[in-house]
N, C-alpha and C. Protein backbone atom coordinates (compact mmCIF):
# COMPACT_ATOMS: atom_id res chain seq x y z
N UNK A 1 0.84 -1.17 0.00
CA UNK A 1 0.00 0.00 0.00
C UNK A 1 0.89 1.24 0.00
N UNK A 2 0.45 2.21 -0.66
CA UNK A 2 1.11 3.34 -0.86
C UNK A 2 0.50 4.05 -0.06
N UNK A 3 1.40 5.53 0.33
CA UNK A 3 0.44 6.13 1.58
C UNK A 3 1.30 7.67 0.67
N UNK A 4 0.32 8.56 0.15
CA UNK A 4 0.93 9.53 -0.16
C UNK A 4 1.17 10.75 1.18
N UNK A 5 2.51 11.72 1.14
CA UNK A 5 2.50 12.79 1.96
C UNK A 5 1.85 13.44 2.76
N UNK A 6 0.58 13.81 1.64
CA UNK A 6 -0.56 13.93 2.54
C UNK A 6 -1.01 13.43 3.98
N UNK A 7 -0.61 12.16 3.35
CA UNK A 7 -1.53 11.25 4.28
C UNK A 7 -0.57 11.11 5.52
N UNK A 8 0.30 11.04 5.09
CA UNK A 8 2.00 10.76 6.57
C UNK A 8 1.00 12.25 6.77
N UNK A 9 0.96 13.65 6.42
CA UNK A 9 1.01 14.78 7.48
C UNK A 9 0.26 14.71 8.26
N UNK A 10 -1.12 14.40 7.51
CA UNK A 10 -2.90 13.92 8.74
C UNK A 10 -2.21 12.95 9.84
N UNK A 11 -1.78 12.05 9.18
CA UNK A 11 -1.25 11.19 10.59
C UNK A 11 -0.46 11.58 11.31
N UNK A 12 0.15 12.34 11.02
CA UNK A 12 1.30 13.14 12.05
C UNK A 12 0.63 14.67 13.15
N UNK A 13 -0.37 15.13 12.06
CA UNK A 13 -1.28 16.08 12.72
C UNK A 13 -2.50 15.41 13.97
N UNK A 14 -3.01 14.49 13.37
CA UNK A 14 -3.73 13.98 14.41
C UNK A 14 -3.65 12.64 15.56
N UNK A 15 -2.11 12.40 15.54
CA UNK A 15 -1.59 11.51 15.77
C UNK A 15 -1.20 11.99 16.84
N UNK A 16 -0.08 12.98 16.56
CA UNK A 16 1.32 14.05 17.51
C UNK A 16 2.31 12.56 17.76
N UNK A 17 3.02 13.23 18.20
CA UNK A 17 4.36 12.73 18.66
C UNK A 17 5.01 12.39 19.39
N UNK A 18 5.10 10.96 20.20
CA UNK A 18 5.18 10.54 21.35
C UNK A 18 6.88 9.68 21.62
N UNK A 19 7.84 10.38 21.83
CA UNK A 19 9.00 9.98 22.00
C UNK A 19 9.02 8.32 22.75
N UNK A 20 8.36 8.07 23.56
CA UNK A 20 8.51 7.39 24.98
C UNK A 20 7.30 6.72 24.48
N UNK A 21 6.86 5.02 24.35
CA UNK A 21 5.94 4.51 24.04
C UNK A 21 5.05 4.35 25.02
N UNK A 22 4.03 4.04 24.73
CA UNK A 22 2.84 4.48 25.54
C UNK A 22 1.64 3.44 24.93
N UNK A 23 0.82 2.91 26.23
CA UNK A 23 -0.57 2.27 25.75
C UNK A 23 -1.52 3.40 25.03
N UNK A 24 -1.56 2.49 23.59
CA UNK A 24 -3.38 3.20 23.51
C UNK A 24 -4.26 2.91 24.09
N UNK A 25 -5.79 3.47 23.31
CA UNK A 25 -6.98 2.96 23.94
C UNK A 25 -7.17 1.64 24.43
N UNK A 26 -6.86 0.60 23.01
CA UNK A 26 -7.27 -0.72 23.52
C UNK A 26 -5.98 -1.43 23.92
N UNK A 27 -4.86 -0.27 24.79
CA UNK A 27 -3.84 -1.24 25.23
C UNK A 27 -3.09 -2.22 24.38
N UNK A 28 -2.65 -1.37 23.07
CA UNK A 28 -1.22 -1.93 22.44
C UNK A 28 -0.27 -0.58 22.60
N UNK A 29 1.06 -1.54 22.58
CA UNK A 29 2.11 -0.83 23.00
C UNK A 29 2.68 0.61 21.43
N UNK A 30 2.41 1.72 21.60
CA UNK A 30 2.43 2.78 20.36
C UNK A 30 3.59 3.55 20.85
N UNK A 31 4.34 3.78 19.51
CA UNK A 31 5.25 4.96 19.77
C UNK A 31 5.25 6.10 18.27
N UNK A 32 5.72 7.07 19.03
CA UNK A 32 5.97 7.78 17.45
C UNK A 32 5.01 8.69 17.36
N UNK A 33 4.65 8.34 15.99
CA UNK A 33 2.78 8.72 15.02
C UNK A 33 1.78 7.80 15.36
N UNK A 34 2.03 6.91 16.27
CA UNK A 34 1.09 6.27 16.21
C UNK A 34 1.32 4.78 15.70
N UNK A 35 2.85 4.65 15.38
CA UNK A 35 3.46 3.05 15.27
C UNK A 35 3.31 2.39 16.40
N UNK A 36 2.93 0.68 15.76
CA UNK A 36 2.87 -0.28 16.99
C UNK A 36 3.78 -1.73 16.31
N UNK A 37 4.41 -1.45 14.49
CA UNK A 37 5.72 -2.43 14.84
C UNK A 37 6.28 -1.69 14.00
N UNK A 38 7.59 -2.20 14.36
CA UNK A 38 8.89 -1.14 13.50
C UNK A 38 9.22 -1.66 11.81
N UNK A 39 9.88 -1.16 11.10
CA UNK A 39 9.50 -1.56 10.14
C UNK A 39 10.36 -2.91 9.93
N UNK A 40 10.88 -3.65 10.82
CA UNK A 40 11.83 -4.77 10.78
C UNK A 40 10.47 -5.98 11.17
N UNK A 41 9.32 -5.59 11.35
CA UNK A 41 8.14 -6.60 12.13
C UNK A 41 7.92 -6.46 13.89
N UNK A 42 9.42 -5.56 14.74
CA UNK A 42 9.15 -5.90 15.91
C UNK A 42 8.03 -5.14 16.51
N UNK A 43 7.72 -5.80 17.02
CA UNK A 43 6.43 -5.00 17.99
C UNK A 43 7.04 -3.96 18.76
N UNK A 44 6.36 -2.89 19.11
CA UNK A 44 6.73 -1.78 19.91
C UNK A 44 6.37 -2.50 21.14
N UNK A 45 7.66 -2.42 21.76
CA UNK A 45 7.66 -2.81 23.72
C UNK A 45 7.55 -0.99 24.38
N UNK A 46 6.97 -1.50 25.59
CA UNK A 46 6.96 -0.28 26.99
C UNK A 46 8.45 -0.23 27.26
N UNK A 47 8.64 1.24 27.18
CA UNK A 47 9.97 0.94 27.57
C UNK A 47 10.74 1.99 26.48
N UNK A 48 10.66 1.42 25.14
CA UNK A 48 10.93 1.80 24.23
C UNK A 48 10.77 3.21 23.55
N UNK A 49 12.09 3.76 23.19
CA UNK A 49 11.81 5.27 22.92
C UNK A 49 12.95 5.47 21.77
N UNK A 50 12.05 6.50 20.76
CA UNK A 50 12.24 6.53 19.14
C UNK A 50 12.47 8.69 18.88
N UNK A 51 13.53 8.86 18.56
CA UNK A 51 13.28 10.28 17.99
C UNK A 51 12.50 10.50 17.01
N UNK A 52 12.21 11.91 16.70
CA UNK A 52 11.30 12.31 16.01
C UNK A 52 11.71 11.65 14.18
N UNK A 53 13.28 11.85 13.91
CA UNK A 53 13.38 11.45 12.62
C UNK A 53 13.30 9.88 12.39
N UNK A 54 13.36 9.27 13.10
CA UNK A 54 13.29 7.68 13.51
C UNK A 54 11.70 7.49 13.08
N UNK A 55 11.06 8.12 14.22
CA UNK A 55 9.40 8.28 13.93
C UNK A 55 9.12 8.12 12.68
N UNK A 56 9.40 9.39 12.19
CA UNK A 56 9.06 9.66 10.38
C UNK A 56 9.62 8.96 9.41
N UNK A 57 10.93 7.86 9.59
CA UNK A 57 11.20 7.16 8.87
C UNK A 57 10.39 5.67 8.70
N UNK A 58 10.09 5.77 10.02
CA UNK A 58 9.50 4.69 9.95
C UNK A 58 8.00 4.45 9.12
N UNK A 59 7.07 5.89 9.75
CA UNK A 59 6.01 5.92 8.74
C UNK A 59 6.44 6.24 7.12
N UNK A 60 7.60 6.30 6.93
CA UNK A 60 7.60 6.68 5.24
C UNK A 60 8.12 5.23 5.03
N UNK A 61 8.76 4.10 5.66
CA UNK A 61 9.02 2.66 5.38
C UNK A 61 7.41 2.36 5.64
N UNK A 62 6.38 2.13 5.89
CA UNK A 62 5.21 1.56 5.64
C UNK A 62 4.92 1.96 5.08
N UNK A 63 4.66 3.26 4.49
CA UNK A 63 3.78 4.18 3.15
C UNK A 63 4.72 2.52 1.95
C-alpha cells in the first residue's frame, strides 16, 4: 500500500508525537505517530523510545 504525503502529514497532525511509548486505547504498546511495529516486524515494547526522525522514517518505510 502506498500512503501519499498527505496522508503521513494527517497522521502526524492527528496523531502528535510521542517519544517514549505508551498504551493506547485498547492497550497496544504505540510509539511515534502512532506506530505499533517497527518496520523490521518488531512489535513496539513499553519501555521503548524513538526520535522524532526515527518516527518519520519509519512511517515513510510503511507508506
Amino acid at each position: 500500500m502506498n500512503i501519499t504525503q498527505n496522508c503521513l502529514d494527517l497522521i502526524k497532525k492527528w496523531e502528535g508525537f510521542r517519544a517514549n511509548a505508551y498504551l493506547d486505547p485498547v492497550n497496544i504498546s504505540t510509539i511515534g505517530y502512532g506506530t505499533i511495529r517497527y518496520p523490521n516486524g518488531q512489535k513496539v515494547q513499553m519501555g521503548d523510545i524513538i526520535s522524532e526522525p526515527e518516527a518519520e522514517a519509519s512511517n515513510e518505510v510503511r507508506g
